[in-house]
Protein backbone atom coordinates (compact mmCIF):
# COMPACT_ATOMS: atom_id res chain seq x y z
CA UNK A 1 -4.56 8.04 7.59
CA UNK A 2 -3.51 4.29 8.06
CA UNK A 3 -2.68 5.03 11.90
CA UNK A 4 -1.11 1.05 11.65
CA UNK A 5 1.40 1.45 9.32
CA UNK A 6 2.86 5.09 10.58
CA UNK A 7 2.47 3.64 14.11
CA UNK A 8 4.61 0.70 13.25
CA UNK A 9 7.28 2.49 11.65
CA UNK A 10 8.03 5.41 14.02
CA UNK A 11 6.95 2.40 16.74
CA UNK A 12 10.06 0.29 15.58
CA UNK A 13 12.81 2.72 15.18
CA UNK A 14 11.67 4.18 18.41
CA UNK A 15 12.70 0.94 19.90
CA UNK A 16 15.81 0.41 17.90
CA UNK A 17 16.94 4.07 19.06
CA UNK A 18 15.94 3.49 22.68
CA UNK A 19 17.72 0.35 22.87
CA UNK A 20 20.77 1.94 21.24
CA UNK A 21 20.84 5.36 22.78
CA UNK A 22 20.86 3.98 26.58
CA UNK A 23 24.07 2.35 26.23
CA UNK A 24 27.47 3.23 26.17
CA UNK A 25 29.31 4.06 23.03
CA UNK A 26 26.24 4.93 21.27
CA UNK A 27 28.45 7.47 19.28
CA UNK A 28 29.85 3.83 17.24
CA UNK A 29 25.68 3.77 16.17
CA UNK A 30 26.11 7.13 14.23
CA UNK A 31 28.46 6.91 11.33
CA UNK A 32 27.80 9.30 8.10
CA UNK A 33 29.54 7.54 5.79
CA UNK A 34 27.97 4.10 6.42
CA UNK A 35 24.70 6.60 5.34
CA UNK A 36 26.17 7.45 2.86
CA UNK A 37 27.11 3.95 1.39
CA UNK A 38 23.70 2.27 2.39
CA UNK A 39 21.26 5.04 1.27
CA UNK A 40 23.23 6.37 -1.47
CA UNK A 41 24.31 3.12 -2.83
CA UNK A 42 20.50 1.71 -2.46
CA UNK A 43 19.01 5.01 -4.23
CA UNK A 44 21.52 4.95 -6.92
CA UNK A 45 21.09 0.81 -7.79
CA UNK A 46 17.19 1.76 -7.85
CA UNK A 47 17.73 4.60 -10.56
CA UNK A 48 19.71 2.11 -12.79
CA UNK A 49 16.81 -0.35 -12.13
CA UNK A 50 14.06 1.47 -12.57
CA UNK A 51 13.22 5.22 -14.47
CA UNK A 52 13.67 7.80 -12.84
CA UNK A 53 9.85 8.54 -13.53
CA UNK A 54 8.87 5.30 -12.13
CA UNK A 55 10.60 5.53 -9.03
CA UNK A 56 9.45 9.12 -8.48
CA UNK A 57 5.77 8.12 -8.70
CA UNK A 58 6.79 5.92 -5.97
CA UNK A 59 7.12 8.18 -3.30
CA UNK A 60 3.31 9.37 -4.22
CA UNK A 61 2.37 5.57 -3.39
CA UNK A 62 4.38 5.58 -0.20
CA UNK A 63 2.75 9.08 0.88
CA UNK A 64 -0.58 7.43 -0.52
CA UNK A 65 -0.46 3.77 1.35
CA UNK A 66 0.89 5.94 4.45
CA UNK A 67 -2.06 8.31 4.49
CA UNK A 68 -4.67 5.99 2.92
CA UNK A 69 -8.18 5.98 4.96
CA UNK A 70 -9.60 2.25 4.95
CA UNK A 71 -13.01 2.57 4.20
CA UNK A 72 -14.87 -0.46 5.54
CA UNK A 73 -16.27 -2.91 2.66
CA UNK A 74 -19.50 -2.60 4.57
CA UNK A 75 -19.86 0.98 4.39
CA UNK A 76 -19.27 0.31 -0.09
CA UNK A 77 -22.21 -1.92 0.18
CA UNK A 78 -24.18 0.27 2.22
CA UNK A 79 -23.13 3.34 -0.26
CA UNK A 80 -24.27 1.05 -3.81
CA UNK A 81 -27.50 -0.69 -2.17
CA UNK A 82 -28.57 3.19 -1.70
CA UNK A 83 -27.39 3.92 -5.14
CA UNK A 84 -29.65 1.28 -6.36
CA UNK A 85 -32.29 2.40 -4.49
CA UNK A 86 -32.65 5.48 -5.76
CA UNK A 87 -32.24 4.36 -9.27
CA UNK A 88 -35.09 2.88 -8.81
CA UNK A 89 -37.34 5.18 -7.82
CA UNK A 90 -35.68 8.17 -9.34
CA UNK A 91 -34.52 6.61 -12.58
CA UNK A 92 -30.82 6.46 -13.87
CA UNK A 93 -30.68 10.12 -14.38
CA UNK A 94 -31.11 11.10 -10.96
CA UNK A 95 -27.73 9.42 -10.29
CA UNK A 96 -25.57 11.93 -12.05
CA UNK A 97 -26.08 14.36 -9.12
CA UNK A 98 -24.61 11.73 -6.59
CA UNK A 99 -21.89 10.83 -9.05
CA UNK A 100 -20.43 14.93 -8.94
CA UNK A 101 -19.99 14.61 -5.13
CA UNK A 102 -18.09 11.42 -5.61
CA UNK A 103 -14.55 11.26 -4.49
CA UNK A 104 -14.15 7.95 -5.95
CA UNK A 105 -12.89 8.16 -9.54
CA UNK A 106 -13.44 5.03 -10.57
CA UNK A 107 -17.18 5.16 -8.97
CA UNK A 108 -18.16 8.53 -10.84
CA UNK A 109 -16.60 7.27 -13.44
CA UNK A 110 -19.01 4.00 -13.89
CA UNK A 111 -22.43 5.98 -12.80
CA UNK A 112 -21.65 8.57 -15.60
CA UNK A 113 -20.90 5.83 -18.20
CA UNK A 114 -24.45 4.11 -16.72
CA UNK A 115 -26.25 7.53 -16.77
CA UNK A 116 -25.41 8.08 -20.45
CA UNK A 117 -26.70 4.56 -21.10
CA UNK A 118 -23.26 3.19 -22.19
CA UNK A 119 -23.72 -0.76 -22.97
CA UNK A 120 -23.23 -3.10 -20.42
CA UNK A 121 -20.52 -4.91 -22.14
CA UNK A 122 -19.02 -1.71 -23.14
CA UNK A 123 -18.75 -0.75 -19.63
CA UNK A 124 -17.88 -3.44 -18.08
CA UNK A 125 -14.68 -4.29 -20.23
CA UNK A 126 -13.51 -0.09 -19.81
CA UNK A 127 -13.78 -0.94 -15.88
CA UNK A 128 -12.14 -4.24 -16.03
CA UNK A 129 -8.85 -2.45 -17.90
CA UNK A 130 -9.29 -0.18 -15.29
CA UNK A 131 -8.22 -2.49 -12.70
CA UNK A 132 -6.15 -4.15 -14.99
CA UNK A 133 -3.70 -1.08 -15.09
CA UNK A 134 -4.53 -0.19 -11.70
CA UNK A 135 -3.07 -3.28 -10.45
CA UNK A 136 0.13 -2.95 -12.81
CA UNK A 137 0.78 -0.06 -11.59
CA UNK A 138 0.73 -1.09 -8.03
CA UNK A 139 2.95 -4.13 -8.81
CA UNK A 140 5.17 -1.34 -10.17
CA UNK A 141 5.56 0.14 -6.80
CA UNK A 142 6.03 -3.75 -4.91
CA UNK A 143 8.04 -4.19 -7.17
CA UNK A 144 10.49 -1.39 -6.71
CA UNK A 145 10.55 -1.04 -3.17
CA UNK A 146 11.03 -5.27 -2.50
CA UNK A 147 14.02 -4.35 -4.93
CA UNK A 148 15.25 -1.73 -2.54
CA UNK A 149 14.62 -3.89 0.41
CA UNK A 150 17.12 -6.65 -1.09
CA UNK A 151 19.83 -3.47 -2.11
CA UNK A 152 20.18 -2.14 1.38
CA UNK A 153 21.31 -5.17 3.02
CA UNK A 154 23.94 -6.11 0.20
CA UNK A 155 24.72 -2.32 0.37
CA UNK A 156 25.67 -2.12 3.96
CA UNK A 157 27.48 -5.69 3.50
CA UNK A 158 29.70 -3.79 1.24
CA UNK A 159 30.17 -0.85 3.54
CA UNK A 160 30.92 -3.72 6.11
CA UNK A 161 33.74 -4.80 4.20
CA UNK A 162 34.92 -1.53 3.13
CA UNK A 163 35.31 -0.86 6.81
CA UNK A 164 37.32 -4.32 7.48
CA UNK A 165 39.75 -3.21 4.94
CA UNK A 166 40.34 0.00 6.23
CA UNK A 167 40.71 -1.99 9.65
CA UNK A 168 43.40 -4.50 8.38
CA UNK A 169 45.57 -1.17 7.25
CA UNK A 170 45.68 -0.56 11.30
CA UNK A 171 46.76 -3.87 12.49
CA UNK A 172 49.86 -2.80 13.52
CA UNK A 173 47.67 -0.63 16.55
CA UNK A 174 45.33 -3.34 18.56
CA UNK A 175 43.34 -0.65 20.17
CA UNK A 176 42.18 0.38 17.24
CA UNK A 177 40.86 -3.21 15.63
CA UNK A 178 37.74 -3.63 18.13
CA UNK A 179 36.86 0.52 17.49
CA UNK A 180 37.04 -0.23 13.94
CA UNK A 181 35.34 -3.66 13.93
CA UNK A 182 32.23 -1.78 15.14
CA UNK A 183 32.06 0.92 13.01
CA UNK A 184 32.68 -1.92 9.95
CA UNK A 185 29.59 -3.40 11.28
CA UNK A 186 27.35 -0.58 11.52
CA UNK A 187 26.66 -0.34 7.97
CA UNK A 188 25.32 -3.59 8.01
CA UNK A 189 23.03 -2.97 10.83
CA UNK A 190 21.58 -0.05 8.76
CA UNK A 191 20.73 -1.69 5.88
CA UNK A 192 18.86 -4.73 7.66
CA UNK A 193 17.33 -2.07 9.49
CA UNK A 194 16.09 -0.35 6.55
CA UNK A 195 15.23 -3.10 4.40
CA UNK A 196 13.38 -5.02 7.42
CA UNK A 197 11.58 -1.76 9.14
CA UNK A 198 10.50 0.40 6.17
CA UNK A 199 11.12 -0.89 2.09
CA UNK A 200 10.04 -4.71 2.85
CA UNK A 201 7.05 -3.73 5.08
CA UNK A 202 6.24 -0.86 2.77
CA UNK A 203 5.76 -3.44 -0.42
CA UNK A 204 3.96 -5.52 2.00
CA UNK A 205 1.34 -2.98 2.58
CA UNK A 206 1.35 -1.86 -1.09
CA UNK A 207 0.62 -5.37 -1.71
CA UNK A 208 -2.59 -5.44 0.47
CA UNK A 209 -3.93 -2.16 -0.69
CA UNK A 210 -3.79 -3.64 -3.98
CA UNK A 211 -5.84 -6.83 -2.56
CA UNK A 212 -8.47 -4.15 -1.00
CA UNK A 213 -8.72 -1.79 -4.14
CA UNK A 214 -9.34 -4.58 -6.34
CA UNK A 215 -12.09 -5.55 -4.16
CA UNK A 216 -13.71 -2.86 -3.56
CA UNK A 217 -13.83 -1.71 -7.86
CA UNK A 218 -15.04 -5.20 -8.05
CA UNK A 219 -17.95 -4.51 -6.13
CA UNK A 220 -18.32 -1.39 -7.90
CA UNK A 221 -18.35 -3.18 -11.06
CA UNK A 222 -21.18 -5.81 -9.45
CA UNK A 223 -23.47 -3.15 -8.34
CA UNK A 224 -23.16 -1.27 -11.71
CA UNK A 225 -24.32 -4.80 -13.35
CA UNK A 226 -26.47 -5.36 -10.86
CA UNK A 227 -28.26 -1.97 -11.14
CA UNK A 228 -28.39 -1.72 -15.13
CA UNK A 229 -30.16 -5.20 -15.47
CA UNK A 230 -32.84 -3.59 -12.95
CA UNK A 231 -32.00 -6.11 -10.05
CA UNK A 232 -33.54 -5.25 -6.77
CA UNK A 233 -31.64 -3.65 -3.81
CA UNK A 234 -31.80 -6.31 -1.77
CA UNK A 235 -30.58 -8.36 -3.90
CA UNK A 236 -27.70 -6.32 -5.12
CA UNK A 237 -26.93 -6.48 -1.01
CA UNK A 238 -26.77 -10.56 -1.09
CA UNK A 239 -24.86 -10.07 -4.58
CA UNK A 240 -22.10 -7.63 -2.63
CA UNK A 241 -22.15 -9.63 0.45
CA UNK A 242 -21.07 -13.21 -1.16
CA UNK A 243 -17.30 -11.13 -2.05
CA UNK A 244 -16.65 -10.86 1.81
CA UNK A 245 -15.49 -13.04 4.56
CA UNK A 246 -18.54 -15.07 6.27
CA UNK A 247 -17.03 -12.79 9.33
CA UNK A 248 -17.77 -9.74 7.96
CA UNK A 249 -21.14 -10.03 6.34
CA UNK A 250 -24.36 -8.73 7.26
CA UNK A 251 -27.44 -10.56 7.14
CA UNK A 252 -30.40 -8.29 5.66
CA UNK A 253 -33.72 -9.70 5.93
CA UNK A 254 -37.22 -8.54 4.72
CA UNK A 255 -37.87 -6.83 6.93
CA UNK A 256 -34.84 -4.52 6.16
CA UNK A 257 -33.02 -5.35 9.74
CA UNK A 258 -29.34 -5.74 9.96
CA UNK A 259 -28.00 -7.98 12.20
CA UNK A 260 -24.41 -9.31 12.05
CA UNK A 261 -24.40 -13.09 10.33
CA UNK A 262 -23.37 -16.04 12.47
């Protein structure tokens, strides 16, 4: 589970509904038709958008970037140095035992297609449309919840000045303008809330696990190279370690000692 994104979500309305529910007049805060307008209105402008298929497998990639484990790039390196390893002293076949414990699709997938000796070429372009879609379909899901992030505001603008209208019928009663000015105005507040806490952040994220699983396949699809032209481990490890961050990389020596690089 991606403890930083739940954290920051139940985190922020936590402090929206603390700093709301210890005043006065809260009760002006909770208004079901304002819900109504904001949610419904965002929802239904989303449908007309977007299939109703697409925006259904969305809710998958919100569970999935919600619940998603980051596995360290290090550990990936680690994992396909091994790999190479044993390929070497095993042979190619030895592999396809590893690759049925995989949880990795995309992995198993490219140690079968090396097992069963598919050409490197071959290979390496069914990996690369692999990503290719991958990616689409991640854009897909940026795509459509950036599009409800913009929606909720405009939606609770409207419900803003639905609720100003209804207030200008009762102008002939002052007490009730400043009861109704607030309630006009809580729509608003929910769709900047919603757009701001949960759709934009949520597309955000989407957008970096994109950035990380396109890494990650790409050193997939390096060690797979890497191991089917015979290169050694160890050189596979300085191959894998040039796609991260001077920070992050790991200095292997001979000796096969691991010490963090400067």
């Amino acid at each position: 589970m991606d403890k930083a994104t739940l954290l920051g979500i139940v985190s922020g309305f936590i402090m929206i509904g603390l700093s709301i529910f210890t005043q006065e007049g809260w009760q002006f805060f909770l208004n079901l038709p304002a819900v109504a307008i904001v949610v419904g209105g965002t929802l239904s402008a989303t449908l007309i958008n977007y299939p109703l298929s697409d925006v259904l497998r969305v809710i998958k990639v919100a569970k999935h970037t919600i619940m998603h484990k980051v596995t360290p790039l290090q550990d990936t390196i680690d994992f396909w140095v091994d790999i190479a390893k044993r390929a070497k002293s095993e042979g190619l076949l030895a592999l396809e035992d590893v690759s049925n414990l995989m949880d990795d699709d995309f992995g198993r997938k490219a140690i079968r297609m090396m097992v069963d000796k598919v050409d490197a070429s071959v290979l390496e372009d069914i990996l690369q449309k692999e990503m290719m879609y991958l990616e689409e379909r991640h854009e897909l899901g940026q795509r459509i919840f950036k599009s409800m992030g913009n929606y909720a505001p405009a939606f609770g603008m409207a419900g803003t000045l639905i609720g100003l209208i209804q207030m200008l019928q009762k102008l002939n009663d002052p007490s009730q303008i400043g009861v109704g000015m607030a309630v006009a105005m809580v729509t608003t507040l929910y769709g900047v809330i919603l757009a701001n806490l949960l759709f934009l952040p949520v597309a955000g994220k989407l957008e970096t696990r994109t950035t990380e699983e396109i890494l990650k396949k790409n050193m997939i699809l390096l060690a797979i190279e890497s191991i089917q032209a015979g290169d050694n481990p160890r050189l596979l490890s300085e191959k894998l370690q040039t796609l991260l961050a001077p920070s992050q990389r790991v200095a292997d020596d001979y000796s096969g000692e691991k010490n963090a690089a400067a």
